[in-house]
Protein backbone atom coordinates (compact mmCIF):
# COMPACT_ATOMS: atom_id res chain seq x y z
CA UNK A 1 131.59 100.75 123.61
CA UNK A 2 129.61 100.89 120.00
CA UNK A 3 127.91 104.08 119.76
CA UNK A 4 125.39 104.15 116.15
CA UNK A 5 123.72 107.13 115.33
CA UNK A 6 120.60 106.92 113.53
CA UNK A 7 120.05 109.21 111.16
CA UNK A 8 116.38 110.44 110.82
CA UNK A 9 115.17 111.14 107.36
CA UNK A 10 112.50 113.09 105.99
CA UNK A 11 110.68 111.92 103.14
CA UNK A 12 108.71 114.13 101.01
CA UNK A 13 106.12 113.63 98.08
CA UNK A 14 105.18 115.57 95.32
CA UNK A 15 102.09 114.35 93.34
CA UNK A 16 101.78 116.97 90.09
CA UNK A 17 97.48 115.48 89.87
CA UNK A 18 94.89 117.07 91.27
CA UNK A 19 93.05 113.77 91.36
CA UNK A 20 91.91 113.35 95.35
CA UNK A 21 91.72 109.77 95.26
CA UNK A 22 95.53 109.46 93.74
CA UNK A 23 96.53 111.50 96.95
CA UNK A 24 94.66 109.31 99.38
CA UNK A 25 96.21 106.24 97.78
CA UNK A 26 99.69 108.12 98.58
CA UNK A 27 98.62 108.65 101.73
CA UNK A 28 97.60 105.15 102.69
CA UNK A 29 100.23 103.47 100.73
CA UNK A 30 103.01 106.04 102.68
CA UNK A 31 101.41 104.93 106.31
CA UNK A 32 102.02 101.59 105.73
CA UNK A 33 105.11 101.58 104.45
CA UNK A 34 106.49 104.12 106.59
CA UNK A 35 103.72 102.67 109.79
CA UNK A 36 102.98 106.30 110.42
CA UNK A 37 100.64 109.07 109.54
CA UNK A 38 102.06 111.81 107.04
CA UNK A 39 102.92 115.03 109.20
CA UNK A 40 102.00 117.29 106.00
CA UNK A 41 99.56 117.14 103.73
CA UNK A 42 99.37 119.97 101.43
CA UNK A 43 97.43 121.15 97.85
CA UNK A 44 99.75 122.72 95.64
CA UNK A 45 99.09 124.44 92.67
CA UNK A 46 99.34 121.64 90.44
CA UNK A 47 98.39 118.70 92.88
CA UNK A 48 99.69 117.17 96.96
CA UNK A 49 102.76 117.87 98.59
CA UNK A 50 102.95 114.82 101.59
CA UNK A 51 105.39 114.16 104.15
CA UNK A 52 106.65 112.06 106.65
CA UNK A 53 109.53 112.86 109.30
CA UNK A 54 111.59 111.35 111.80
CA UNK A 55 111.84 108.26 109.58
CA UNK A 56 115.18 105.96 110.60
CA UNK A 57 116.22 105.30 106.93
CA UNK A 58 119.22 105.73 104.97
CA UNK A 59 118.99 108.59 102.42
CA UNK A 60 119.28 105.28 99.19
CA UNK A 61 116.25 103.93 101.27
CA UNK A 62 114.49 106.84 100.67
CA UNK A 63 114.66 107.49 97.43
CA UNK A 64 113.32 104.16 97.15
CA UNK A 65 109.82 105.05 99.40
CA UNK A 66 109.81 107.99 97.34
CA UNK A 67 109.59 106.18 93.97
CA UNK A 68 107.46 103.48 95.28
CA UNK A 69 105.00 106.37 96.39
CA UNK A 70 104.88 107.66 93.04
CA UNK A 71 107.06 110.92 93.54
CA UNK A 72 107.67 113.10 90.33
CA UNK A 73 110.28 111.36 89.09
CA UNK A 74 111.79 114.51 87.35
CA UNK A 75 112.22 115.68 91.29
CA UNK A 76 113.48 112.01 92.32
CA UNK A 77 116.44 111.99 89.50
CA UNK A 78 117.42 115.78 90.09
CA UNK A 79 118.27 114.74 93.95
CA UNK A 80 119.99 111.95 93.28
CA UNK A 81 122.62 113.21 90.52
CA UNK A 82 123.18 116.81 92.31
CA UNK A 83 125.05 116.01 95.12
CA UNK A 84 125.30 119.82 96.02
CA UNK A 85 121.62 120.79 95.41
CA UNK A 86 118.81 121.05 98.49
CA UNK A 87 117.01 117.80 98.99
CA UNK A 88 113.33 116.95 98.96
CA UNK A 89 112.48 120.74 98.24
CA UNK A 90 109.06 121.94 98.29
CA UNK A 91 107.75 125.43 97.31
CA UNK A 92 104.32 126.73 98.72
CA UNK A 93 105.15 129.64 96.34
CA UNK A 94 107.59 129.80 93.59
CA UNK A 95 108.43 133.00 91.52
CA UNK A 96 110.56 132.14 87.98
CA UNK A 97 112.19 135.27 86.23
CA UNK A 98 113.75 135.46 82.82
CA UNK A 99 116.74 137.47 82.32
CA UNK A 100 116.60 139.67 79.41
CA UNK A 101 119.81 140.35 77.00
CA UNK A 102 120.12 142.30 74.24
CA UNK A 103 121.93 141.55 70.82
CA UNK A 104 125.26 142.70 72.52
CA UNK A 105 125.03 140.92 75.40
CA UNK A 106 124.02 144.06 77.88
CA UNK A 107 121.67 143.19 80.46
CA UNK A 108 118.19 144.39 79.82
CA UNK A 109 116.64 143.47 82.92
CA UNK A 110 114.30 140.71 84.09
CA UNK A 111 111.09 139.68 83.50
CA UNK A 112 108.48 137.50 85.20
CA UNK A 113 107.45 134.46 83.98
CA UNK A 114 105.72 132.25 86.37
């Protein structure tokens, strides 16, 4: 008895345009390559977040869809060389702070940047 076991992928998009129509051609693009409808489509702050689940792919196959629907590619190369690093990660809200040190090296405290 062969038993496979199909792994089902998520694949996630992050378009940094606010440009509508580049989001709709992501959209239709991503339906027919992955023949179904994305099950989020989201603004973000500086463009789309879009997403499709349940996909059986291998995790090579899609970063692949992902570049071929135009993902930030900054994103794209960051999950492929951190092996230990969260994949396909998408903030609704992110919060950046900047740790302040003075000329010793004591800790100042931290500040908000973003």
């Amino acid at each position: 008895m062969i038993i496979i076991r199909v792994i089902e992928i998520r694949v996630t998009v992050d378009i940094d345009q606010k440009n509508p129509l580049k989001m709709a051609y992501c959209v239709a693009k991503g339906t027919f390559l992955c023949k179904k409808l994305p099950y989020l489509i989201r603004k973000s702050k500086r463009g789309w977040h879009i997403g499709w689940h349940h996909l059986p792919i291998t995790e090579r196959e899609s970063y692949l869809l992902r570049y071929r629907l135009s993902d930030d590619l900054k994103r794209l190369h960051l999950d492929m060389s951190c092996p230990k690093k969260p994949k396909q990660v998408l903030f609704s809200e992110k919060i950046v702070y900047v740790h302040e040190f003075d000329a010793f090296g004591n800790y100042i405290g931290k500040k908000r940047v973003q």
